[in-house]
C-alpha atoms as a PDB file:
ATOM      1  CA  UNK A   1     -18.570  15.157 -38.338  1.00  0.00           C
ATOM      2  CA  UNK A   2     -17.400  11.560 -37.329  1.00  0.00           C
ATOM      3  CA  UNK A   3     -18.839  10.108 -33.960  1.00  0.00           C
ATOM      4  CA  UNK A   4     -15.823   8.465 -31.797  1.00  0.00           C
ATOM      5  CA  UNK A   5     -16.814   5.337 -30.074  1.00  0.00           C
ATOM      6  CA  UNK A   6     -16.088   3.945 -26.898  1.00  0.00           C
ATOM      7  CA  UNK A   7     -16.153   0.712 -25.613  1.00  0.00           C
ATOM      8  CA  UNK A   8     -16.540   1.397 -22.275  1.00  0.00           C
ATOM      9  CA  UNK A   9     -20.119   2.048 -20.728  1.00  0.00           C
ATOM     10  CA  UNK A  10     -21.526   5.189 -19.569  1.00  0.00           C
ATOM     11  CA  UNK A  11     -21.417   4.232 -16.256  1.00  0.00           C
ATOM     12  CA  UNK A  12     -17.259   3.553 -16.033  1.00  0.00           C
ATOM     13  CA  UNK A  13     -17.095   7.132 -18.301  1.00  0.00           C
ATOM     14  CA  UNK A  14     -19.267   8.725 -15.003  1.00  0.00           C
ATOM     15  CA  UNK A  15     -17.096   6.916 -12.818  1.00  0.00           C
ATOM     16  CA  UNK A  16     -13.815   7.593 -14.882  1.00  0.00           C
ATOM     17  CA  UNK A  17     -12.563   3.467 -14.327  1.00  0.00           C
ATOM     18  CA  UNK A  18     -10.404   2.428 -16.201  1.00  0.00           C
ATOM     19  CA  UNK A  19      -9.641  -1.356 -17.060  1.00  0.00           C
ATOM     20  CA  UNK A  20      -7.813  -1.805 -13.578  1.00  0.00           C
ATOM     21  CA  UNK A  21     -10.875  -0.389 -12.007  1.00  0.00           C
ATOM     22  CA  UNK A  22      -8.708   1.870  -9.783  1.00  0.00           C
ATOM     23  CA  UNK A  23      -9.871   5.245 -11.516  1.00  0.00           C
ATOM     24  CA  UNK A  24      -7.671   8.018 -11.079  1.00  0.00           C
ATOM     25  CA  UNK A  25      -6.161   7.203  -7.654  1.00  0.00           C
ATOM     26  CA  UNK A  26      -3.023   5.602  -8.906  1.00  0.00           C
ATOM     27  CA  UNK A  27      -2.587   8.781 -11.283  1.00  0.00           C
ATOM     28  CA  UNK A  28      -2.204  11.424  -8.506  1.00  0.00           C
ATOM     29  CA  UNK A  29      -0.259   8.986  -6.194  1.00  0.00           C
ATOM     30  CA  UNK A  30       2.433   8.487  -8.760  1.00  0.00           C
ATOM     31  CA  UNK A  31       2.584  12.358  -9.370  1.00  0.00           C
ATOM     32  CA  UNK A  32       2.733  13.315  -5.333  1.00  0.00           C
ATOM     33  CA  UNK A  33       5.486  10.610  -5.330  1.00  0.00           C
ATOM     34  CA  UNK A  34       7.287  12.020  -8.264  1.00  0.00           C
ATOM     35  CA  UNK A  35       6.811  15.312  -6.572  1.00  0.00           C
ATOM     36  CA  UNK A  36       8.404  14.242  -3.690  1.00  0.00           C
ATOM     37  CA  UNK A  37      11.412  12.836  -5.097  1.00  0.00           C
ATOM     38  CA  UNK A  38      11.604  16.150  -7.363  1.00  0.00           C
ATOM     39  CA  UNK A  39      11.795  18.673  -4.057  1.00  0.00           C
ATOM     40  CA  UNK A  40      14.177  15.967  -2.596  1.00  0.00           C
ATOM     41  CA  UNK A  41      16.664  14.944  -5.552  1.00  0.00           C
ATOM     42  CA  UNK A  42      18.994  17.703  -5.130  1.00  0.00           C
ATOM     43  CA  UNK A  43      19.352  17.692  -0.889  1.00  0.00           C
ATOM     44  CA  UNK A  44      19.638  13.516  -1.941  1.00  0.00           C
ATOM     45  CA  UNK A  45      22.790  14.227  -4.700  1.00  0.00           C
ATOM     46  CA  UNK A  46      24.824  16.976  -2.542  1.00  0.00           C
ATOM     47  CA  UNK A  47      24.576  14.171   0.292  1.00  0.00           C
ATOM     48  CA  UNK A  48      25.659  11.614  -1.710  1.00  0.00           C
ATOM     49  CA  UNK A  49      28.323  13.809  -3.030  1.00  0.00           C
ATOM     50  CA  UNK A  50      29.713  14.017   0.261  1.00  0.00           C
ATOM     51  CA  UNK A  51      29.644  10.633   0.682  1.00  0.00           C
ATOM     52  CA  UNK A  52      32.227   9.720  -2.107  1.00  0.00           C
ATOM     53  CA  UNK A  53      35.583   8.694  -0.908  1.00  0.00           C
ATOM     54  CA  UNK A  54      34.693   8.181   2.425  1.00  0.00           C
ATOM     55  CA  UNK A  55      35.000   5.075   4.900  1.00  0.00           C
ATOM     56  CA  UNK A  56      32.238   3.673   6.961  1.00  0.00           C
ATOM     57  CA  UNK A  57      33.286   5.969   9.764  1.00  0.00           C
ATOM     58  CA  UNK A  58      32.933   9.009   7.431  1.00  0.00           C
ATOM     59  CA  UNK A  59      29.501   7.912   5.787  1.00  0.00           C
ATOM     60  CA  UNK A  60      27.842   7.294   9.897  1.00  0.00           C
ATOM     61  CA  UNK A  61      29.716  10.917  10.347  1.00  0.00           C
ATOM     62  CA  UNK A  62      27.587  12.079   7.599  1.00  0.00           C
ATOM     63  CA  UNK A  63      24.415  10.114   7.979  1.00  0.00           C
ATOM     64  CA  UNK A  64      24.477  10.763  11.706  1.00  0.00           C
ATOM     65  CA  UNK A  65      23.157  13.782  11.283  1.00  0.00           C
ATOM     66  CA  UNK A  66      19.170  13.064  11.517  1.00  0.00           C
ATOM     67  CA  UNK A  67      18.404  16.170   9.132  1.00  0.00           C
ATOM     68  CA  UNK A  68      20.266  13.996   6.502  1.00  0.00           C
ATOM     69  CA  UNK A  69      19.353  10.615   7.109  1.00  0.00           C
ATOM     70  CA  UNK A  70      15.542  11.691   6.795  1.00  0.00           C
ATOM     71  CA  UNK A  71      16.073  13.262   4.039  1.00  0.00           C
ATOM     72  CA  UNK A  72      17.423  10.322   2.898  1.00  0.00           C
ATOM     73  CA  UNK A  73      14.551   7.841   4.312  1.00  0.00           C
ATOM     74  CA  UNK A  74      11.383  10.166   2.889  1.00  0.00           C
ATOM     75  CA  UNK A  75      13.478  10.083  -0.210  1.00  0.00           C
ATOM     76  CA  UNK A  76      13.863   5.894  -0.264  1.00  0.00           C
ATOM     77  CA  UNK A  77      10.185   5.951   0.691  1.00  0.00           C
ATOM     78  CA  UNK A  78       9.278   8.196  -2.476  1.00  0.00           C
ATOM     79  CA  UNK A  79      11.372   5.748  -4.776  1.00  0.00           C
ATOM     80  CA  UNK A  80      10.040   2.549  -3.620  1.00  0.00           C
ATOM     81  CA  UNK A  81       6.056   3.761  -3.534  1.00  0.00           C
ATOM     82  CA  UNK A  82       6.495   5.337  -6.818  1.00  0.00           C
ATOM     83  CA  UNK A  83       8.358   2.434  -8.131  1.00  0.00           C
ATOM     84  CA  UNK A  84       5.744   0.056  -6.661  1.00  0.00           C
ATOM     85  CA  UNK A  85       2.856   1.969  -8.750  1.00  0.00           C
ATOM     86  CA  UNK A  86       4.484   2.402 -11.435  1.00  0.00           C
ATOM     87  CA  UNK A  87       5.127  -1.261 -11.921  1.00  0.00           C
ATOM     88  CA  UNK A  88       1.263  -2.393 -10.401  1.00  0.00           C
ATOM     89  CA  UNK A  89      -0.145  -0.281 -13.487  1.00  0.00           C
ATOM     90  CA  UNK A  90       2.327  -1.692 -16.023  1.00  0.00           C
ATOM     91  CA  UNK A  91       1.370  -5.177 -14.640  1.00  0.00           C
ATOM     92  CA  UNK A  92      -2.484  -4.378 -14.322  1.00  0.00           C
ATOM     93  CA  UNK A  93      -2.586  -3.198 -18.199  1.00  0.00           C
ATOM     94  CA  UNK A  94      -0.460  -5.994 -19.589  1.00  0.00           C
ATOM     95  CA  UNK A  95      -0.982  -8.820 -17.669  1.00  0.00           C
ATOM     96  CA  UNK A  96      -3.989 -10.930 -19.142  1.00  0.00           C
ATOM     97  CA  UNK A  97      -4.136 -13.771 -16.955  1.00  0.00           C
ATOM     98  CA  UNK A  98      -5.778 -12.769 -13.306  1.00  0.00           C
ATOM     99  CA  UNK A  99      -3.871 -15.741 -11.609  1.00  0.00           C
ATOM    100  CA  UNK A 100      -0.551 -14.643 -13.211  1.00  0.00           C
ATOM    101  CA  UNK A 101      -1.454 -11.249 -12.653  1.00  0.00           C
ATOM    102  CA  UNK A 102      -2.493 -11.714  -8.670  1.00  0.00           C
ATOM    103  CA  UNK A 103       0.823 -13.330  -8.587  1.00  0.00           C
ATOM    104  CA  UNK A 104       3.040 -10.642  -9.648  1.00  0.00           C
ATOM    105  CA  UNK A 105       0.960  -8.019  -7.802  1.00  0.00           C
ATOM    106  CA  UNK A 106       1.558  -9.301  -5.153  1.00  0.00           C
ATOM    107  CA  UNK A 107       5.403 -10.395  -5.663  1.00  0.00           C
ATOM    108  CA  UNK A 108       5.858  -6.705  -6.316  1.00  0.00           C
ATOM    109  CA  UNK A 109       4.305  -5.838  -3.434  1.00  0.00           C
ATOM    110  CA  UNK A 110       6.800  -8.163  -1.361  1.00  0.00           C
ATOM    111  CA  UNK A 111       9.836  -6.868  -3.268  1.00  0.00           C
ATOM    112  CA  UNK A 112       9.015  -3.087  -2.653  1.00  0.00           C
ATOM    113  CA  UNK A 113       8.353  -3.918   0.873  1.00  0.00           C
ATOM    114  CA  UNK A 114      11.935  -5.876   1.108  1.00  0.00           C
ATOM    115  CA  UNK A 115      13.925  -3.078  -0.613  1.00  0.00           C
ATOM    116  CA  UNK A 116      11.989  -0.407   0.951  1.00  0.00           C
ATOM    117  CA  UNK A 117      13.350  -1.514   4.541  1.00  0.00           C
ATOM    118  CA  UNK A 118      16.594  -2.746   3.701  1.00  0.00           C
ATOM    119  CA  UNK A 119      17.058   0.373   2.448  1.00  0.00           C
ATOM    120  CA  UNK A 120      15.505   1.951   5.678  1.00  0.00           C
ATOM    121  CA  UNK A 121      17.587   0.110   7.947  1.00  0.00           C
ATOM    122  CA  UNK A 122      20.768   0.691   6.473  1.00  0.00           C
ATOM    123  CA  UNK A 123      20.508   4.256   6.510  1.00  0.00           C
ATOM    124  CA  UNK A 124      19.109   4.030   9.864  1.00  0.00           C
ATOM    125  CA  UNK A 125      22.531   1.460  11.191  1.00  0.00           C
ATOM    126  CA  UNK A 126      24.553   3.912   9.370  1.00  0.00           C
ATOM    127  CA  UNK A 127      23.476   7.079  11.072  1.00  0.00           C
ATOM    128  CA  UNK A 128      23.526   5.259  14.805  1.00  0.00           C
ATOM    129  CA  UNK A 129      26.860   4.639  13.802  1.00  0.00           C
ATOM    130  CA  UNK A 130      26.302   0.762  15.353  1.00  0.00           C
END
């Protein structure tokens, strides 16, 4: 029988931390995001569907109805907080420097932020047809 060592210390194996020190919370957020954008892909594609070929006029026609444009916005907030995880972990395991890594935390937190409400906000001018 071989022994497998670990190199973390009992303490972070009790606490189940991993390097990022964010345990398992990350995990299930990404999955209840993924989730979400599972139950909402198809309602998301037959809307978009009906959105091909059509003018501005057409697309507020469509989006006007608020059924479909919050459909639409819990689907855009799915994407961007699953997106925004996804990319914190990649840059928490592979990031080695803490300045360089603050940095890009927190540039991805901007970014998600920025395309998060543009997004909102055009779905949200579209369907008030302003």
């Amino acid at each position: 029988m071989s022994t497998k060592t670990s190199i973390r210390t009992p303490l972070n194996r009790v606490r189940g931390l991993g390097s990022a020190h964010h345990g398992t919370s990350d995990f299930f957020r990404q999955r209840l995001t993924a989730i979400a954008m599972a139950l909402l892909f198809i309602p998301v594609i037959v809307i978009i569907m009906s959105l091909l070929g059509r003018n501005q006029a057409g697309a507020a026609a469509i989006l006007g109805s608020p059924l479909v444009a919050i459909v639409m916005i819990l689907f855009i907030i799915a994407s961007v907080w699953h997106m925004k995880i996804g990319m914190q972990v990649v840059l928490e395991d592979y990031v080695t420097d803490e300045k360089t890594k603050l940095a890009a935390i927190i540039a991805n937190n901007f970014f998600s932020a920025a395309v998060g409400l543009a997004s909102i906000y055009a779905i949200i001018k579209l369907s008030s047809g302003v």
